[in-house]
Protein backbone atom coordinates (compact mmCIF):
# COMPACT_ATOMS: atom_id res chain seq x y z
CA UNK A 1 53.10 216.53 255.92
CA UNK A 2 53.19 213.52 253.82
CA UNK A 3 53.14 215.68 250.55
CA UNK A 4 56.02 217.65 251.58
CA UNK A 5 57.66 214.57 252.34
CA UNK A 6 57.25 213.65 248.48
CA UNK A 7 57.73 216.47 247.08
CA UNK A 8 60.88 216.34 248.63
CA UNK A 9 61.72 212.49 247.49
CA UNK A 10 60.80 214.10 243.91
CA UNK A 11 63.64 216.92 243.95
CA UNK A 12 66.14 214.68 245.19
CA UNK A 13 65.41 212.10 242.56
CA UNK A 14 65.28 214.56 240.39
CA UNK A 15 68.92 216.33 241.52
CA UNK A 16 70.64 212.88 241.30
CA UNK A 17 69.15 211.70 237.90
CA UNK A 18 70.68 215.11 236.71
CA UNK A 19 73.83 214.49 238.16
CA UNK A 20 73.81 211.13 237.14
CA UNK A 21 73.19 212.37 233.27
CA UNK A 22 75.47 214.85 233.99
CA UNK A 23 78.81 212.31 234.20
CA UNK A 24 77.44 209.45 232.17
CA UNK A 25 75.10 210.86 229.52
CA UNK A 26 72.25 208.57 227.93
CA UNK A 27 68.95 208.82 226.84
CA UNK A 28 67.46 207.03 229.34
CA UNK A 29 68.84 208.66 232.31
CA UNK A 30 67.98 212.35 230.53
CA UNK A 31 64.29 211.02 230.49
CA UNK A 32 64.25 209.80 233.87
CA UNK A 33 65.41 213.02 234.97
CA UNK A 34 62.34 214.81 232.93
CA UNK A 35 60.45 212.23 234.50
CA UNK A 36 61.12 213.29 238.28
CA UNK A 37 61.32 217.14 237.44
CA UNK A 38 57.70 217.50 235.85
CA UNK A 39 56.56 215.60 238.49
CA UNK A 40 57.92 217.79 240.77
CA UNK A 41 56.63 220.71 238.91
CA UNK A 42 52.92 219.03 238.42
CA UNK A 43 53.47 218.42 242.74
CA UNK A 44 53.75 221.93 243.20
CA UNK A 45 51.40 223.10 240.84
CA UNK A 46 48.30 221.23 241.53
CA UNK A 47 49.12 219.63 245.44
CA UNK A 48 50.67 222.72 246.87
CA UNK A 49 49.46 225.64 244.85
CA UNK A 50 46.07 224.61 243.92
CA UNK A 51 45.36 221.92 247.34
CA UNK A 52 46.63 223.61 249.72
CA UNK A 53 46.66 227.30 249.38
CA UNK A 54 43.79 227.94 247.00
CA UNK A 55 41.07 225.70 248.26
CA UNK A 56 41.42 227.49 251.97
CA UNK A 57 39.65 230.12 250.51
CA UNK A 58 36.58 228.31 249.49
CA UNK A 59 34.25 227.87 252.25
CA UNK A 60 31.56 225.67 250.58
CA UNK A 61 32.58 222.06 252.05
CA UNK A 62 31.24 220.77 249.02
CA UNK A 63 32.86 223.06 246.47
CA UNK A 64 35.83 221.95 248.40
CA UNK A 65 34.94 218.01 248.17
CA UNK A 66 34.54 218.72 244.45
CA UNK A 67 37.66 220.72 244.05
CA UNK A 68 39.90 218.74 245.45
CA UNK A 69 39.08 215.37 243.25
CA UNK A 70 38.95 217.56 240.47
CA UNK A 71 43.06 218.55 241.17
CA UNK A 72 43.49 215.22 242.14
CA UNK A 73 42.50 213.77 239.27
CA UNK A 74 44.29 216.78 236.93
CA UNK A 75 47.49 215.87 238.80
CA UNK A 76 47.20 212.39 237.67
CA UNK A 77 46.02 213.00 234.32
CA UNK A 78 49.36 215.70 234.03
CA UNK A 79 51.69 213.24 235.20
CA UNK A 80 50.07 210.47 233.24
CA UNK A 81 50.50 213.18 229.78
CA UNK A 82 53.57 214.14 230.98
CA UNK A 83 54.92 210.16 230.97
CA UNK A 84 53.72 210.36 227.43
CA UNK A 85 55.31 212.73 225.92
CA UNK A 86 58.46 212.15 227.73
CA UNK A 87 58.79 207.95 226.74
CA UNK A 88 57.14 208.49 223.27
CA UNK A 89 59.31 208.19 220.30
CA UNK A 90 57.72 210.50 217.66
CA UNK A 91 54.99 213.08 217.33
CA UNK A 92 52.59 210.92 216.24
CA UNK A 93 52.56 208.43 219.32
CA UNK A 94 52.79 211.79 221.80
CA UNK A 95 49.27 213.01 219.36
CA UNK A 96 47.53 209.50 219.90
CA UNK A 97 48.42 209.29 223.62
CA UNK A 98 47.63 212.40 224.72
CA UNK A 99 44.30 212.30 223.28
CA UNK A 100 43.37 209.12 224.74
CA UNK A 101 45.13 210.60 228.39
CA UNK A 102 42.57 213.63 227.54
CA UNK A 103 39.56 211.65 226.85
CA UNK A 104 40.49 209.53 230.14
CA UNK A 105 40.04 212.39 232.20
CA UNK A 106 37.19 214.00 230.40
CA UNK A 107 34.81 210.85 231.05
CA UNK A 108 36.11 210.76 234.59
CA UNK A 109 35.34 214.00 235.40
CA UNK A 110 32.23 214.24 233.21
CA UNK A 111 29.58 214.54 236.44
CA UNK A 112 32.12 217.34 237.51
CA UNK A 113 32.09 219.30 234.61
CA UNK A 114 28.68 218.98 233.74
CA UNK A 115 28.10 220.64 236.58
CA UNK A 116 30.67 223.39 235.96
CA UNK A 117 29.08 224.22 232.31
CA UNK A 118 25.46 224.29 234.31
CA UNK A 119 27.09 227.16 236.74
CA UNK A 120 28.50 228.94 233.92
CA UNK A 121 24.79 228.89 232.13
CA UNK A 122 23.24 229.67 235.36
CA UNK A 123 25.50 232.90 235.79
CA UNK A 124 25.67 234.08 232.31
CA UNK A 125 22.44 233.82 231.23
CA UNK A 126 20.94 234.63 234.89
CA UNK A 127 18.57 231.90 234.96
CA UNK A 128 18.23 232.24 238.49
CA UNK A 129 19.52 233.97 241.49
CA UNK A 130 20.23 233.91 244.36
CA UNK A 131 16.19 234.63 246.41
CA UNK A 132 14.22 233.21 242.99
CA UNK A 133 11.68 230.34 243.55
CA UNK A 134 12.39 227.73 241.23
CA UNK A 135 11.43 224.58 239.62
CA UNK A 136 13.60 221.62 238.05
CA UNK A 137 13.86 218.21 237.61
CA UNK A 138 10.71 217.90 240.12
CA UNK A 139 12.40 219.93 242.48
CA UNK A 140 10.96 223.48 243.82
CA UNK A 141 12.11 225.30 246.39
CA UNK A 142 14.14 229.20 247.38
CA UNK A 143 17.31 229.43 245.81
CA UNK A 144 19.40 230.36 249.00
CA UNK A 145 23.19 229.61 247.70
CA UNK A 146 24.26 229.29 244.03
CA UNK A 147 27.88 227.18 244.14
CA UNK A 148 30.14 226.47 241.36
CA UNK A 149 29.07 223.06 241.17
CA UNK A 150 25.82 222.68 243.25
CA UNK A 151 22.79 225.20 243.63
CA UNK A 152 21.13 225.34 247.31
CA UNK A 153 17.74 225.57 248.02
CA UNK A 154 14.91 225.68 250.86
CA UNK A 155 12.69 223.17 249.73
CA UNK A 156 8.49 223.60 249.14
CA UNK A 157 5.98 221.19 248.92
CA UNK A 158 6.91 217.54 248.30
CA UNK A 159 4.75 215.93 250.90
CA UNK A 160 3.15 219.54 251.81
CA UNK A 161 0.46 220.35 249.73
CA UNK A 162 0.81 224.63 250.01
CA UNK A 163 3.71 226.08 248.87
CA UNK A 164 5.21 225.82 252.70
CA UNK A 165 8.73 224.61 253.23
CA UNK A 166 9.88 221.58 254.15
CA UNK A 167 12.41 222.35 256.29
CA UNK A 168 14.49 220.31 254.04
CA UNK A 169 17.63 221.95 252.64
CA UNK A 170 18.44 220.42 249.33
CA UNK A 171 21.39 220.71 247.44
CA UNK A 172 20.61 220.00 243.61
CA UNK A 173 23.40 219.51 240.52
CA UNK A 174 23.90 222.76 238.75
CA UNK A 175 24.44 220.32 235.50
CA UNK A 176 20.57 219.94 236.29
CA UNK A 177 19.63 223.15 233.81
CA UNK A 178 21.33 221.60 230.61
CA UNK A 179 18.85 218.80 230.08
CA UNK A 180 16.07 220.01 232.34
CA UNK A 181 13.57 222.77 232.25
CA UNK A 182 13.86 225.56 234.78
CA UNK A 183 10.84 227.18 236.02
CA UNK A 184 11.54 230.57 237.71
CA UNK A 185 8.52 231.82 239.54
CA UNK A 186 9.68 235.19 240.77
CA UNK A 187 12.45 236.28 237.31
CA UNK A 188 11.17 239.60 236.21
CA UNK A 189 8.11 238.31 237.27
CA UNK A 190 6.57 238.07 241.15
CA UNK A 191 2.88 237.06 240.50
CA UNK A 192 1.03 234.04 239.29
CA UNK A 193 -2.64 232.61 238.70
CA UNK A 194 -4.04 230.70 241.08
CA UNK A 195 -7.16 228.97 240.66
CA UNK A 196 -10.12 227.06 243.36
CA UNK A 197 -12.50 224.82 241.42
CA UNK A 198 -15.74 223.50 243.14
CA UNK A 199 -18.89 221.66 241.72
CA UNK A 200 -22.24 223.57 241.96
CA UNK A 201 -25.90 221.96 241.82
CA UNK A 202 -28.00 223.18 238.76
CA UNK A 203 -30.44 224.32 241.73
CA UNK A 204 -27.83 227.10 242.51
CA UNK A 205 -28.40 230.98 241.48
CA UNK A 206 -25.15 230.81 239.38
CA UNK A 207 -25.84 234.47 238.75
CA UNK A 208 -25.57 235.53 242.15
CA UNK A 209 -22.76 233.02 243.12
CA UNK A 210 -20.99 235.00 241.04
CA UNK A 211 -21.31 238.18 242.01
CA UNK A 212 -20.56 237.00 246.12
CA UNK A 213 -17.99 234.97 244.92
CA UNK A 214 -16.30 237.56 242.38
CA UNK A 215 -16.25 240.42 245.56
CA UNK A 216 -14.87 237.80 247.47
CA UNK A 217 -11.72 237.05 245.29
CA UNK A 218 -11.28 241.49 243.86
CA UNK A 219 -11.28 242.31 247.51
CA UNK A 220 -8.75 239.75 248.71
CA UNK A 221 -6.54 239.99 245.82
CA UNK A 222 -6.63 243.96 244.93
CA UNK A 223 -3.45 244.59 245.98
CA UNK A 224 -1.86 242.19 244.05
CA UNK A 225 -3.76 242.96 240.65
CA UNK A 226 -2.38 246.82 239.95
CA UNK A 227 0.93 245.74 240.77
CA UNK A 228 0.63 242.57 238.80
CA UNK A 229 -0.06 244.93 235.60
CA UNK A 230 2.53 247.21 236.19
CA UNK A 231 5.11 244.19 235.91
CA UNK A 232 3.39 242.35 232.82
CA UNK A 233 4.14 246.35 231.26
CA UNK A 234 7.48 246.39 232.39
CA UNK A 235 8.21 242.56 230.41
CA UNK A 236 6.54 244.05 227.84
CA UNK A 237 9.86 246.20 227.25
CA UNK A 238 11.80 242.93 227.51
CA UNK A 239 9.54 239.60 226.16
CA UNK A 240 6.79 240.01 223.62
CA UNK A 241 3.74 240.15 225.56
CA UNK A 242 -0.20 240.23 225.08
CA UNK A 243 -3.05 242.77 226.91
CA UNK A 244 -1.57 243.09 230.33
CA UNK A 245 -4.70 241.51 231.85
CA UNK A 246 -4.41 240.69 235.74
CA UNK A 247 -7.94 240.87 237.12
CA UNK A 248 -9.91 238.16 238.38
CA UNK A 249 -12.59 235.65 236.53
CA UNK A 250 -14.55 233.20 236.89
CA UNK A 251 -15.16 230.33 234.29
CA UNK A 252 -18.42 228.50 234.42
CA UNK A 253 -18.55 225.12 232.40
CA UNK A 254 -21.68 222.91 232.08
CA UNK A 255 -21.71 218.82 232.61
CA UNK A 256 -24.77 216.72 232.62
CA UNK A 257 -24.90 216.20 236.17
CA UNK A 258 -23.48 219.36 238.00
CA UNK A 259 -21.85 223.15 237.27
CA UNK A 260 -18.27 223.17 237.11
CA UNK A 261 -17.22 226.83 238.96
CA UNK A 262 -13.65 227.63 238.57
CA UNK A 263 -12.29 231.09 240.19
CA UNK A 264 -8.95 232.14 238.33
CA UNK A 265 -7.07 235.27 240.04
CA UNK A 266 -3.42 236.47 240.63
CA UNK A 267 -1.36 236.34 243.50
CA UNK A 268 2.01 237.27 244.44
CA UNK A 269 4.32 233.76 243.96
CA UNK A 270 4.88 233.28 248.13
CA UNK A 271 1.31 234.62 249.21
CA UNK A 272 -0.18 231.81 247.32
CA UNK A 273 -1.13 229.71 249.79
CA UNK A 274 -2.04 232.44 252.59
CA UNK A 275 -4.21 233.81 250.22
CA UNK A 276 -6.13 230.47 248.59
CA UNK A 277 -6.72 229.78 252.33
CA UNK A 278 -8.26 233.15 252.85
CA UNK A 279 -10.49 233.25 249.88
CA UNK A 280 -11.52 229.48 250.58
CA UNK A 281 -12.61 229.91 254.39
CA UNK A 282 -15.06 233.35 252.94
CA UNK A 283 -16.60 231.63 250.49
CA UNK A 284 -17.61 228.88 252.79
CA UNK A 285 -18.77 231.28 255.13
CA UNK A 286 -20.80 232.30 251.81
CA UNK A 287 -22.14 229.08 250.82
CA UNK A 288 -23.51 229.09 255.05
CA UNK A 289 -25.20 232.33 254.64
CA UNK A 290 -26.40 232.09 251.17
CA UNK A 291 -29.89 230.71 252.53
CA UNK A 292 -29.67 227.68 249.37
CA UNK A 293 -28.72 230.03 246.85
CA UNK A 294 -25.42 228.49 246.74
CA UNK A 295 -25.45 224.45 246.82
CA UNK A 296 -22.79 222.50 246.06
CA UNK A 297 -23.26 219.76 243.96
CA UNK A 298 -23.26 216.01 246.40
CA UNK A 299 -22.43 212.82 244.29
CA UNK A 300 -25.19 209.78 245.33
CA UNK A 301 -26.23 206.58 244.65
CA UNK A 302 -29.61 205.73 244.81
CA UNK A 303 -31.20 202.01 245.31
CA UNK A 304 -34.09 201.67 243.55
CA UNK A 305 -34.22 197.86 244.07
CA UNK A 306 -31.90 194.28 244.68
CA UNK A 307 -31.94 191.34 241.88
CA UNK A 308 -33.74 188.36 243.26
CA UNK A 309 -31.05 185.51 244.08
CA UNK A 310 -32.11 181.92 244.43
CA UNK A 311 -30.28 179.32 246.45
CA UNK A 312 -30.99 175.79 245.56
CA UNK A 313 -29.08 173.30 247.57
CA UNK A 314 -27.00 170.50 245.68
């Protein structure tokens, strides 16, 4: 209501400044009338057209938020250029003071389109989309909306340490992917190593905690390793890749005290934790019935003796 009511203040001013020129022509008046008419036209253009009918159709309250200061501050910086090149006396004054109106509105919507050039990178280059698990800035979580200024996601882990949500939903800067690093865990891509480390004693038959370990991990992760392959071969038609190797191993690395046991094997990006938690709870059930042939390694302190202490009184 109020912006009709100025828009119609505008035309009016605008109608009697030309009416005004009309009878008693002089420069001033003929700019005062340019004045009022391409603020009229800016009114229409960005407070009617672009605030009021366009931005119904965006949903997004936050798009919306965004949109609107970013019209509101385009009307101002129009107006303000307008002024400019109305009141200025030669070219040169209208070059200089239009490109200090331009680099006004650049720094004060610099957040704004920061985050408009990280959409456009997001969508042209398909960094993510909209289902992908991804990583930035510290953040990971399921992309579940991808805005023109914000990305949405469910967020994982934080103070959980599986790859469980949250419950959080957390709205993150798309401007975030032009000085950050995006990890994409599921982008052509829907399986990753895992690994479960664990300390053995040098009294352990490493050779056969192997072999009951190594069933333990092929059998729980078999159906992930074929189709694991089959999408390292299908990258291989995109990215340069190596052997398409997927299968389980286990590393064995020797310290002076103990046997360092790591078990490295692939797993489909959201099964991680379901399946570490599976493999985990078998092996212990291992290490119960391995009758001592699996013992993991204890850290303790032996006293062998205490320094004598003398107390003499003073």
């Amino acid at each position: 209501m109020k912006q009709g009511k100025g828009l119609i203040i505008w035309i009016i001013f605008a109608g009697v400044s030309w009416v005004v020129n009309y009878y008693f022509p002089h420069d001033y008046i003929e700019k005062i009338f340019y004045t009022f008419l391409a603020l009229t036209v800016i009114h229409i253009a960005f407070k009617t057209i672009l605030g009021k009918q366009f931005s119904k159709k965006i949903k997004e309250k936050r798009t919306k938020y965004s949109f609107k200061k970013i019209t509101s501050i385009m009307y101002v910086g129009s107006f303000m250029g307008a002024l400019v090149v109305i009141w200025s006396g030669g070219t040169q004054e209208v070059t200089v003071a239009f490109g200090l109106v331009t680099a006004g509105i650049a720094f004060a919507l610099q957040d704004v389109l920061k985050n408009l050039a990280g959409a456009v990178i997001i969508y042209l280059n398909r960094l993510y989309v909209v289902g992908d698990r991804i990583e930035i800035n510290s953040k990971t979580g399921d992309v579940l909306d991808i805005g023109i200024f914000y990305t949405t996601i469910l967020e994982i882990r934080e103070w959980i340490t599986s790859d469980s949500p949250t419950g959080r939903i957390s709205t993150i800067p798309n401007g975030w992917v032009i000085a950050n690093n995006v990890n994409n865990y599921t982008k052509d891509h829907n399986y990753i190593w895992d690994e479960i480390a664990m300390s053995l004693d040098y009294k352990s038959d490493v050779k056969y905690t192997q072999e009951k370990f190594m069933n333990i991990v092929t059998l729980q992760t078999l159906q992930f390793v074929e189709k694991a392959k089959k999408s390292i071969e299908s990258m291989g038609e995109k990215y340069y890749l190596g052997e398409a190797n997927a299968d389980p191993v286990i590393f064995i690395t020797l310290t002076d005290k103990e046997i360092l046991l790591k078990i490295r094997y692939t797993v489909e990006t959201r099964q991680r934790g379901v399946i570490k938690d599976k493999i985990s709870n078998l092996i212990l059930e291992e290490i119960k019935n391995s009758s001592d042939k699996i013992m993991i390694s204890t850290q303790t302190l032996n006293i062998t003796g205490f320094p004598s202490v003398s107390m003499k009184k003073p």
